[in-house]
C-alpha atoms as a PDB file:
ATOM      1  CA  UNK A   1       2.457  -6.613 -72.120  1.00  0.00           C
ATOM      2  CA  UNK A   2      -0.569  -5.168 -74.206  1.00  0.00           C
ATOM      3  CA  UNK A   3      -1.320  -7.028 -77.277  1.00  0.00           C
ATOM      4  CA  UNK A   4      -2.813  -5.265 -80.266  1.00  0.00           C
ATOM      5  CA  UNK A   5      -1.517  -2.187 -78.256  1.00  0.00           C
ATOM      6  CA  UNK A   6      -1.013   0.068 -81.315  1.00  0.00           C
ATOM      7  CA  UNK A   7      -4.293   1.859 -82.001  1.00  0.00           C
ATOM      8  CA  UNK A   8      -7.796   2.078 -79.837  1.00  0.00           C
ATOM      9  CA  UNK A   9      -8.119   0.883 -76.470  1.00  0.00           C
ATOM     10  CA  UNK A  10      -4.829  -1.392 -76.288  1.00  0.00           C
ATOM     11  CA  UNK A  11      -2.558   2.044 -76.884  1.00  0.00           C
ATOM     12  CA  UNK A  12      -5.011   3.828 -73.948  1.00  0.00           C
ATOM     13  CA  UNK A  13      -4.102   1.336 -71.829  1.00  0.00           C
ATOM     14  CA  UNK A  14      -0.570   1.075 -72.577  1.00  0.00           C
ATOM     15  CA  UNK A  15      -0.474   4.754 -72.592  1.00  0.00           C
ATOM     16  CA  UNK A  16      -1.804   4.588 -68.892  1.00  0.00           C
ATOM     17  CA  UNK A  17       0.125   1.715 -67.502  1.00  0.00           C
ATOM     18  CA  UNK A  18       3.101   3.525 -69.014  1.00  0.00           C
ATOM     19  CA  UNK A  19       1.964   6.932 -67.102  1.00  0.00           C
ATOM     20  CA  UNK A  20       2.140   4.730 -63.961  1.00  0.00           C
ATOM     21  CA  UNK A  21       5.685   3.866 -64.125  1.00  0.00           C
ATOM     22  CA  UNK A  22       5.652   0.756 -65.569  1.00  0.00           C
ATOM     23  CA  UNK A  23       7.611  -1.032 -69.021  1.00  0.00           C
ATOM     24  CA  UNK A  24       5.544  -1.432 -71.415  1.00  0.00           C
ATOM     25  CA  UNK A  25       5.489  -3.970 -74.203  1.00  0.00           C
ATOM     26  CA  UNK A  26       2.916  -3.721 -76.564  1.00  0.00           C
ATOM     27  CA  UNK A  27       2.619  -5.331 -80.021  1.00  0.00           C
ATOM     28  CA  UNK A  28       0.722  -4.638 -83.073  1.00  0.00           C
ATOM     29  CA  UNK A  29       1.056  -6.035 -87.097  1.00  0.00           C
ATOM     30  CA  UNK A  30       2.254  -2.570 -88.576  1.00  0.00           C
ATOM     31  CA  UNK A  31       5.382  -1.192 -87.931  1.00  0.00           C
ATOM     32  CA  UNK A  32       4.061   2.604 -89.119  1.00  0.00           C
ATOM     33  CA  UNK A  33       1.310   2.135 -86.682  1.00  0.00           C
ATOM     34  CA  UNK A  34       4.024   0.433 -83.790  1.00  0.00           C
ATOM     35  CA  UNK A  35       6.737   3.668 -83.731  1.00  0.00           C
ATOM     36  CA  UNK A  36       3.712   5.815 -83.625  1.00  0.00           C
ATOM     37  CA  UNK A  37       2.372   4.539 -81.061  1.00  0.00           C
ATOM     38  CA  UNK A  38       5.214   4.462 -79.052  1.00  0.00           C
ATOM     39  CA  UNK A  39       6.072   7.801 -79.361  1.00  0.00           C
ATOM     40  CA  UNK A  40       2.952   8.586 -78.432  1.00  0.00           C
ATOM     41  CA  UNK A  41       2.927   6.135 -75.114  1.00  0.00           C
ATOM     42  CA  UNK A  42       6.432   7.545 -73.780  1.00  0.00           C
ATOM     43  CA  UNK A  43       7.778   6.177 -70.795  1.00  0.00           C
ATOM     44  CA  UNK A  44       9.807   3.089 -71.291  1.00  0.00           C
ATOM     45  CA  UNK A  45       8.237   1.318 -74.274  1.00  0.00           C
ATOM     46  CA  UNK A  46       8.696  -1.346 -76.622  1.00  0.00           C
ATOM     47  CA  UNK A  47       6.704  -2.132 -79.544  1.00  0.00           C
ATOM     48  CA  UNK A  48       7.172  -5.333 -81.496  1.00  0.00           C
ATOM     49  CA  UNK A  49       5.786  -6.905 -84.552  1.00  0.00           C
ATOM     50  CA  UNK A  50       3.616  -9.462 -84.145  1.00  0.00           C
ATOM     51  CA  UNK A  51       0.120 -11.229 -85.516  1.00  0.00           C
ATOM     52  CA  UNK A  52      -1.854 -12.072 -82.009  1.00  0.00           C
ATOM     53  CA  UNK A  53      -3.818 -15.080 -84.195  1.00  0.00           C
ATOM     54  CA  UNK A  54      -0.816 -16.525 -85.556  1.00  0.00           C
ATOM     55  CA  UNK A  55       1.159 -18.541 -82.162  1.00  0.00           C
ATOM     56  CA  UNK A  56       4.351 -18.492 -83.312  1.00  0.00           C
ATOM     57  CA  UNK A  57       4.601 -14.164 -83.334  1.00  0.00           C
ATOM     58  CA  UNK A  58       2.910 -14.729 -80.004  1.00  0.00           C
ATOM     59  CA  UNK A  59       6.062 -16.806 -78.718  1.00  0.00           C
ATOM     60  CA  UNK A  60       8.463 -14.701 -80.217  1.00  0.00           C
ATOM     61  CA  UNK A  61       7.180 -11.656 -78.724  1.00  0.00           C
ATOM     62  CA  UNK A  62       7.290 -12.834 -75.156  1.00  0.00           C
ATOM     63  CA  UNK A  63      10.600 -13.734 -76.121  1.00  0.00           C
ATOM     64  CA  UNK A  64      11.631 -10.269 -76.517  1.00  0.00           C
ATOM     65  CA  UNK A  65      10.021  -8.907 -73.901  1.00  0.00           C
ATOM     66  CA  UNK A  66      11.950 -11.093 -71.645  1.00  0.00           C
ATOM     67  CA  UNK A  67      15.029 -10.362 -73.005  1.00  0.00           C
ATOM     68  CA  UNK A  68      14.705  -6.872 -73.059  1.00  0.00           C
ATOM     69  CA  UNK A  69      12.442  -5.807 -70.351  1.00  0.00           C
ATOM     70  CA  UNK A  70      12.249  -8.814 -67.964  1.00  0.00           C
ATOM     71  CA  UNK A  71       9.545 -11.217 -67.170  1.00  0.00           C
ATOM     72  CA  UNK A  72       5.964  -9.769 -67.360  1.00  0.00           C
ATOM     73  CA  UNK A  73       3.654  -9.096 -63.987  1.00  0.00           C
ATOM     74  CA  UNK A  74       1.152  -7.709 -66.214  1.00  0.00           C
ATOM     75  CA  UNK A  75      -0.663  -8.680 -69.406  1.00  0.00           C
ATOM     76  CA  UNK A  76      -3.859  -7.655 -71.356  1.00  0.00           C
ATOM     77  CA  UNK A  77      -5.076  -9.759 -74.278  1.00  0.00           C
ATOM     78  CA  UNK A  78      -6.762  -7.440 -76.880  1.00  0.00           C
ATOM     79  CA  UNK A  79      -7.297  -8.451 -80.593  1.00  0.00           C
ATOM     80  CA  UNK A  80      -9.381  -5.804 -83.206  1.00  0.00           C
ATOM     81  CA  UNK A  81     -12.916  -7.483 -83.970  1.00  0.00           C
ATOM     82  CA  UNK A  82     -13.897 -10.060 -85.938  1.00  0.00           C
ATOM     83  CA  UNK A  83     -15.602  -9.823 -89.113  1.00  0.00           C
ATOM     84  CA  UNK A  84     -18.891  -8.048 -88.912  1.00  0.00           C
ATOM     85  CA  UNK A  85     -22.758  -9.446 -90.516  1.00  0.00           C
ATOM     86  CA  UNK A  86     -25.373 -12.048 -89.538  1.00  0.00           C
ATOM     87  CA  UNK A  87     -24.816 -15.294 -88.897  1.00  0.00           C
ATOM     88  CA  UNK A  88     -26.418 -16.449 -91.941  1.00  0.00           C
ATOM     89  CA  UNK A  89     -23.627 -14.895 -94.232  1.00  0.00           C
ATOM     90  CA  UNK A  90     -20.778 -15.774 -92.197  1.00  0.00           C
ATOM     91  CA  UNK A  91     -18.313 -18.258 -93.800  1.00  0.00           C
ATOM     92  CA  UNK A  92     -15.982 -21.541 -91.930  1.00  0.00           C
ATOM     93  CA  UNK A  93     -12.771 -19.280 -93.072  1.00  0.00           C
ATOM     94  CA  UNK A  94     -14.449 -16.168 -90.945  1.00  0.00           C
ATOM     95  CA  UNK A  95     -15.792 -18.328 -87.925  1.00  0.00           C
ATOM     96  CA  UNK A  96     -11.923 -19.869 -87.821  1.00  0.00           C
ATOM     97  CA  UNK A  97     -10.443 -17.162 -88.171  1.00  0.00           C
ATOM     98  CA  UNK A  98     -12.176 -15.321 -85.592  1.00  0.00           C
ATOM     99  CA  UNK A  99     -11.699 -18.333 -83.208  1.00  0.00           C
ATOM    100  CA  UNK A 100      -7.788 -17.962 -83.708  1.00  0.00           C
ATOM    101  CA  UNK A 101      -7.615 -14.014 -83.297  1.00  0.00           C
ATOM    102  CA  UNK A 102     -10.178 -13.711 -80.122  1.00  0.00           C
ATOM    103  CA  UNK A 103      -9.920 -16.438 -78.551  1.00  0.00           C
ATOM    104  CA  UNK A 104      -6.908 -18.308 -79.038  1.00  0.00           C
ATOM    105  CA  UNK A 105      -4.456 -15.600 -78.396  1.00  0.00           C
ATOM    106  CA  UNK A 106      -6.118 -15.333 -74.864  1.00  0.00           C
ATOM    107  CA  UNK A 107      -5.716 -19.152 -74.533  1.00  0.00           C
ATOM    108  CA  UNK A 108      -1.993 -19.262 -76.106  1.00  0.00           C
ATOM    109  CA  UNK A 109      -1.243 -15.968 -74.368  1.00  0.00           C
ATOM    110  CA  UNK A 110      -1.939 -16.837 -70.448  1.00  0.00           C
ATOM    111  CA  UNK A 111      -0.412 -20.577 -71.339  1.00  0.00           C
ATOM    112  CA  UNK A 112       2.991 -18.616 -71.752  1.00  0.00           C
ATOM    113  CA  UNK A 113       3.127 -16.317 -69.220  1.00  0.00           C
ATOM    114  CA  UNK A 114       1.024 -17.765 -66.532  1.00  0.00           C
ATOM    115  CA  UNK A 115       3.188 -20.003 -65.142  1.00  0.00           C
ATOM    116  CA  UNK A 116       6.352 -17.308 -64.849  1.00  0.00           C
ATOM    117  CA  UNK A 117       3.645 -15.408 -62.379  1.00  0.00           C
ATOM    118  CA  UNK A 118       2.931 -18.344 -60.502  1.00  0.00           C
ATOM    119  CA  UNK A 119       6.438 -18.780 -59.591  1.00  0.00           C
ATOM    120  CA  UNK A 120       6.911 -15.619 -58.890  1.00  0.00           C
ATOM    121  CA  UNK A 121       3.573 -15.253 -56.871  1.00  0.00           C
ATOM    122  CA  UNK A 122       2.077 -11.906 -58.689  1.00  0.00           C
ATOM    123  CA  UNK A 123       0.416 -10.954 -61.932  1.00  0.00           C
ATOM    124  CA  UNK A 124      -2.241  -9.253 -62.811  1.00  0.00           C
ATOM    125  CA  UNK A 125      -4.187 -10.463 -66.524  1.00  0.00           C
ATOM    126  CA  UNK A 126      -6.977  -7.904 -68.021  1.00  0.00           C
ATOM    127  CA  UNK A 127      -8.793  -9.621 -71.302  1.00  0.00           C
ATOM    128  CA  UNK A 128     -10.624  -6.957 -73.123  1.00  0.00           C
ATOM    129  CA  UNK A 129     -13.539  -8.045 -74.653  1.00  0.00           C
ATOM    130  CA  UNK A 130     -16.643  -6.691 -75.707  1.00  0.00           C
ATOM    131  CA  UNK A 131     -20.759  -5.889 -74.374  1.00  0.00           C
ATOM    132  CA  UNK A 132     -21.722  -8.633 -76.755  1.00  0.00           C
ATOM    133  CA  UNK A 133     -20.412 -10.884 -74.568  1.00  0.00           C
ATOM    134  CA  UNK A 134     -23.471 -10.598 -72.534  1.00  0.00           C
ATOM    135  CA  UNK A 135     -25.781  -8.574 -74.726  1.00  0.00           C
ATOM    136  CA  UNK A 136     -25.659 -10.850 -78.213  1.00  0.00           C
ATOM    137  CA  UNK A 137     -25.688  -8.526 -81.299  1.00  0.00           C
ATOM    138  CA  UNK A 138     -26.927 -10.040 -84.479  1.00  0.00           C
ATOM    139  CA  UNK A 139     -24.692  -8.353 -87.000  1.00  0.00           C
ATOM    140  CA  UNK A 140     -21.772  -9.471 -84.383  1.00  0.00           C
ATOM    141  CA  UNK A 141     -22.686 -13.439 -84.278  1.00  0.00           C
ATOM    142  CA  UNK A 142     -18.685 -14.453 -84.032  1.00  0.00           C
ATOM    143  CA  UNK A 143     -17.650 -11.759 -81.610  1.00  0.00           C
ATOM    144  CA  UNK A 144     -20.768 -12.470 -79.248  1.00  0.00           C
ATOM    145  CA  UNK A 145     -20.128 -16.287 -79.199  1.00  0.00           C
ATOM    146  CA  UNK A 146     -16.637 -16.172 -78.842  1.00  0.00           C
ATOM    147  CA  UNK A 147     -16.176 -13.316 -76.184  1.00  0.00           C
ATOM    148  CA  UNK A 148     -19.639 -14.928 -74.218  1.00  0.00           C
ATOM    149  CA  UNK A 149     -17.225 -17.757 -74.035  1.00  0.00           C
ATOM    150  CA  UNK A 150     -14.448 -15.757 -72.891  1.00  0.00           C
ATOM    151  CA  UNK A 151     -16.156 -14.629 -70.113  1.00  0.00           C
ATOM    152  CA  UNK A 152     -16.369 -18.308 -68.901  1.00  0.00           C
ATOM    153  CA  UNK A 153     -12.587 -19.298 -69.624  1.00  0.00           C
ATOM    154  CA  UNK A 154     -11.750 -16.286 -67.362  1.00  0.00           C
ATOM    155  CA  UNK A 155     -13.061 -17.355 -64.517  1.00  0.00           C
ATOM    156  CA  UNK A 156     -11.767 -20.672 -64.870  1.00  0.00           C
ATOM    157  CA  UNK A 157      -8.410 -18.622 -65.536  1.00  0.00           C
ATOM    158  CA  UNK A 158      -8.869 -16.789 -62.122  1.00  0.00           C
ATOM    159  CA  UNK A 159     -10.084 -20.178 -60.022  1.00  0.00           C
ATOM    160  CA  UNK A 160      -6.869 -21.380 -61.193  1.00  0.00           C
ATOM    161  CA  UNK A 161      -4.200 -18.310 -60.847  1.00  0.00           C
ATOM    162  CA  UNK A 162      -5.840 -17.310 -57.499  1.00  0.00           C
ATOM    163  CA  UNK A 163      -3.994 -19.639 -54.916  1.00  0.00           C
ATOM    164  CA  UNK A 164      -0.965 -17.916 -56.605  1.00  0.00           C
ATOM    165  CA  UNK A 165      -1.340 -14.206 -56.027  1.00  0.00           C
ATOM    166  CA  UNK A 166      -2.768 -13.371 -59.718  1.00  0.00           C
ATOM    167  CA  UNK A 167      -5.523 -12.069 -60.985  1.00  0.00           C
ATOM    168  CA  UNK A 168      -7.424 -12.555 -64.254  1.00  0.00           C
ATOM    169  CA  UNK A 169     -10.336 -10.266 -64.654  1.00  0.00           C
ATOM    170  CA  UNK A 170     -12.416  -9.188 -68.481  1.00  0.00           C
ATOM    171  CA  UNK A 171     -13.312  -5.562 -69.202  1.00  0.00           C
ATOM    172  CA  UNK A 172     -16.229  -5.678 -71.641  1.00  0.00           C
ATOM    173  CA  UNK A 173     -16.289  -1.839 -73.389  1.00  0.00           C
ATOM    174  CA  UNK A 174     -19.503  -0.338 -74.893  1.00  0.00           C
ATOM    175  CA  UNK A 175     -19.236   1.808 -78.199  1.00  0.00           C
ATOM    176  CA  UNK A 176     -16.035   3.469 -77.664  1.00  0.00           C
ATOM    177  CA  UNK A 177     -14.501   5.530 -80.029  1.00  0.00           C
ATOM    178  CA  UNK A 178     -12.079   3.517 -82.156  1.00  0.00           C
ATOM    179  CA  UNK A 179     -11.686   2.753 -85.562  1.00  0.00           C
ATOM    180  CA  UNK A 180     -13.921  -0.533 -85.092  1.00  0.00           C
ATOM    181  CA  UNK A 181     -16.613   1.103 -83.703  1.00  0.00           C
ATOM    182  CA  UNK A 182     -15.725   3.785 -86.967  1.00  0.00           C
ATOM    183  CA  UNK A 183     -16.116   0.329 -89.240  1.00  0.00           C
ATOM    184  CA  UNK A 184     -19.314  -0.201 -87.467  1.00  0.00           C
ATOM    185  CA  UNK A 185     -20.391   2.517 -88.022  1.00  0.00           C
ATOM    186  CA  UNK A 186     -19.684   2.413 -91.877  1.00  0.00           C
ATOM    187  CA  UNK A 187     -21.449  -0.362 -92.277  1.00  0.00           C
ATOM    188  CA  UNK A 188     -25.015   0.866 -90.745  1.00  0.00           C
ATOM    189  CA  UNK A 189     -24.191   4.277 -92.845  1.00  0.00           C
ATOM    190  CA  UNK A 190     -24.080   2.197 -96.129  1.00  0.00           C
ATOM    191  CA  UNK A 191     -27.111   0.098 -94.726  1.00  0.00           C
ATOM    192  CA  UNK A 192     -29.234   3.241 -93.823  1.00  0.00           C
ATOM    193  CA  UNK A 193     -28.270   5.572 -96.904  1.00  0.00           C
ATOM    194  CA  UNK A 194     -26.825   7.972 -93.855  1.00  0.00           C
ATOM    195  CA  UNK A 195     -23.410   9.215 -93.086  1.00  0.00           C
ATOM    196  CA  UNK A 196     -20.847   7.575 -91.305  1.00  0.00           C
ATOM    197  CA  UNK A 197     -21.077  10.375 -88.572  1.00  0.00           C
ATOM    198  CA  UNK A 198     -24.906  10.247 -88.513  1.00  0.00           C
ATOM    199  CA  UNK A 199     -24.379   6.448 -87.840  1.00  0.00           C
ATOM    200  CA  UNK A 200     -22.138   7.230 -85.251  1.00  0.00           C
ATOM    201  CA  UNK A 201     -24.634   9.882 -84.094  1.00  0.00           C
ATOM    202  CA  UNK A 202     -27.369   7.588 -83.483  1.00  0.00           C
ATOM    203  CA  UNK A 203     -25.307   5.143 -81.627  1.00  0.00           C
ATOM    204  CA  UNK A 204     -24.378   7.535 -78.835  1.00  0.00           C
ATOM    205  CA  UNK A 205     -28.194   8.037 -78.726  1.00  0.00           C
ATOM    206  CA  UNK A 206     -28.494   4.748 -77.627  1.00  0.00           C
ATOM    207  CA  UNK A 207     -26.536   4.659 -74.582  1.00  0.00           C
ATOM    208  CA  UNK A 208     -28.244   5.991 -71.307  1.00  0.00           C
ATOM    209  CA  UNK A 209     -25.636   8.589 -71.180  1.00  0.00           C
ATOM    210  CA  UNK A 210     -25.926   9.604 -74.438  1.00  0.00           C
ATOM    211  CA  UNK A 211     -22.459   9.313 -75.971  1.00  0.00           C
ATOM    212  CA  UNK A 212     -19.381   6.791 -76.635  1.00  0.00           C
ATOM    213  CA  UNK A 213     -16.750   6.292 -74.485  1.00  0.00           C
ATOM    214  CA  UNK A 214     -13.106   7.697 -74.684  1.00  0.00           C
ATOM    215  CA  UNK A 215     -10.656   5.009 -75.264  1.00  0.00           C
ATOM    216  CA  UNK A 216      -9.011   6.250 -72.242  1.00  0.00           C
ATOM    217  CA  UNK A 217     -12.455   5.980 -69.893  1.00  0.00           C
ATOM    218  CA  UNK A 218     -11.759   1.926 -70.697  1.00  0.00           C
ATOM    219  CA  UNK A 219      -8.142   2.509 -70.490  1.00  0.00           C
ATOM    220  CA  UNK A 220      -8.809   3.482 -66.355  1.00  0.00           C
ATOM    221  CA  UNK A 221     -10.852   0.319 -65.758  1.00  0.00           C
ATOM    222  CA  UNK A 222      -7.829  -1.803 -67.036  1.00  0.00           C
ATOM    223  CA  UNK A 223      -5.328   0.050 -65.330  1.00  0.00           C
ATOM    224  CA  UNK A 224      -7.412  -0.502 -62.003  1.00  0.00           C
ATOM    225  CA  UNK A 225      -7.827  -3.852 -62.116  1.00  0.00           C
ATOM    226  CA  UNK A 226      -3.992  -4.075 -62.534  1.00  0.00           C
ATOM    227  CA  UNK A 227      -3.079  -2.613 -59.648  1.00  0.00           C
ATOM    228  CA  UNK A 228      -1.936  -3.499 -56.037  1.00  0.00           C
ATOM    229  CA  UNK A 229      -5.334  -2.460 -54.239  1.00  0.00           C
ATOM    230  CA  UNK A 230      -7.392  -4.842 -57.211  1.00  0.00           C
ATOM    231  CA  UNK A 231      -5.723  -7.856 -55.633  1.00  0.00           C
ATOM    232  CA  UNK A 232      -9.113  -9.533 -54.212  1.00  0.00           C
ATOM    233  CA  UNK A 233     -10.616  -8.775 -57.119  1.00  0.00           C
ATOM    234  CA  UNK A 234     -10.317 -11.430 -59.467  1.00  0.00           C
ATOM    235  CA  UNK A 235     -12.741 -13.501 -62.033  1.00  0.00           C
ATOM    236  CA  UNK A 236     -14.619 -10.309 -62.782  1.00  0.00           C
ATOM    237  CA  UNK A 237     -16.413  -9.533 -66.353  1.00  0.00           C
ATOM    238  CA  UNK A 238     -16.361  -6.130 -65.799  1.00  0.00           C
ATOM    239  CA  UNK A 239     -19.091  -3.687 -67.845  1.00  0.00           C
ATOM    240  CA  UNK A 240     -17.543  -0.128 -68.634  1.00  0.00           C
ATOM    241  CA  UNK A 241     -20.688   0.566 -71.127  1.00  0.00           C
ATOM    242  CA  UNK A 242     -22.563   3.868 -70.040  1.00  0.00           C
ATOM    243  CA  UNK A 243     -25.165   1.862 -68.582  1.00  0.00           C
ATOM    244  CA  UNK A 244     -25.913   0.356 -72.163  1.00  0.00           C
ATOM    245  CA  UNK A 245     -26.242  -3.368 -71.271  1.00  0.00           C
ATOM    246  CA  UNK A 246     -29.342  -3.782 -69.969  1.00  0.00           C
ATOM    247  CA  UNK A 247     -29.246  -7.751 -68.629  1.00  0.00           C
ATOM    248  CA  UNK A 248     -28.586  -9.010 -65.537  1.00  0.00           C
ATOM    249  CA  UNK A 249     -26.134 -11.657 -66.336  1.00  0.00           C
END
């Protein structure tokens, strides 16, 4: 199961995981943006409609997933960023509804399917996240709080899932090439007075190797870390940044 698996880095990695033989369920909230997707993923895919901040679509599509494709060993929480600017201009509706879209799907998400894998003694759960989670970015206030959190909460997640045979690891991407990073990107054009591929220019300038990342370079992290030989590694926040982050936490 890849949520928000439609566009970006969630469709890389289904598109992978697919490549490796396995069913793939993915979701995303347009059903244009769904079939394309899975004709584009191949393999034995499913792609259902569903809102990862809203709990009931979360329900439902584990529900189908079942039905359809069977129990899942494998499932990476994803959700498209939350609204960018500083913390000073950020409202209660944006804070909430940032909470309910990055973090809560990860929380309602490994609540549903968690204990199936325990039974069954083997799963594998990626949550992708973000660089902010350890590198704060002011024009990203909600995304670096919440996904600095997440990095806690998943290795709580892995403390508890580890007696079992499962695995619960984070993958924190630097500027990738996606449509967020594109939105980014817009905004520091219209900030600057430069273009939006000037913007995206100088952000590839910042990272030590002196581009962005291919959706599928994140994609091959994820994939990893859900596979048979990644089964001791567990609790992880893994960086796959081009050397960008430049902490040691």
């Amino acid at each position: 199961m890849v949520a928000a698996g439609s566009k970006g880095i969630g469709r890389a990695a289904a598109k992978l995981l697919a490549d490796e033989g396995c069913l793939v369920s993915i979701c995303g909230r347009n059903e244009e943006s769904l079939g394309e997707a899975c004709l584009a993923i191949g393999g034995t895919v499913r792609g259902y409609r569903a809102d990862v901040s809203i709990a009931t679509d979360l329900e439902r599509w584990i529900s189908a997933t079942t039905s359809e494709l069977g129990p899942p060993d494998i499932l990476i929480t994803n959700t498209g960023g939350p609204p960018a600017g500083p913390f000073t201009q950020v409202t209660d509706e944006q804070w909430q509804a940032g909470v309910d879209s990055t973090l809560m799907n990860v929380v309602r998400l490994v609540r549903l399917v968690g204990p199936g894998m325990e039974e069954r003694g083997w799963g594998r759960m990626v949550h992708i996240t973000s660089l902010v989670a350890k590198e704060p970015n002011a024009m990203l206030p909600i995304s670096s709080a919440l996904r600095s959190g997440l990095m806690a909460l998943t290795r709580l997640q892995a403390a508890h899932f580890a007696p079992f045979g499962v695995t619960v690891n984070g993958v924190l991407p630097g500027h990738t090439k996606t449509d967020r990073q594109t939105h980014l990107a817009s905004i520091t054009a219209e900030k600057l007075n430069i273009s939006v591929d000037e913007a995206l220019a100088r952000r590839a300038e910042e990272v030590p190797m002196r581009r962005l990342a291919e959706a599928s370079e994140i994609a091959a992290a994820i994939a990893f870390l859900c596979s048979e030989p990644a089964g001791y590694i567990t609790g992880v926040n893994l960086l796959v940044d081009g050397g960008i982050t430049r902490g040691l936490a």
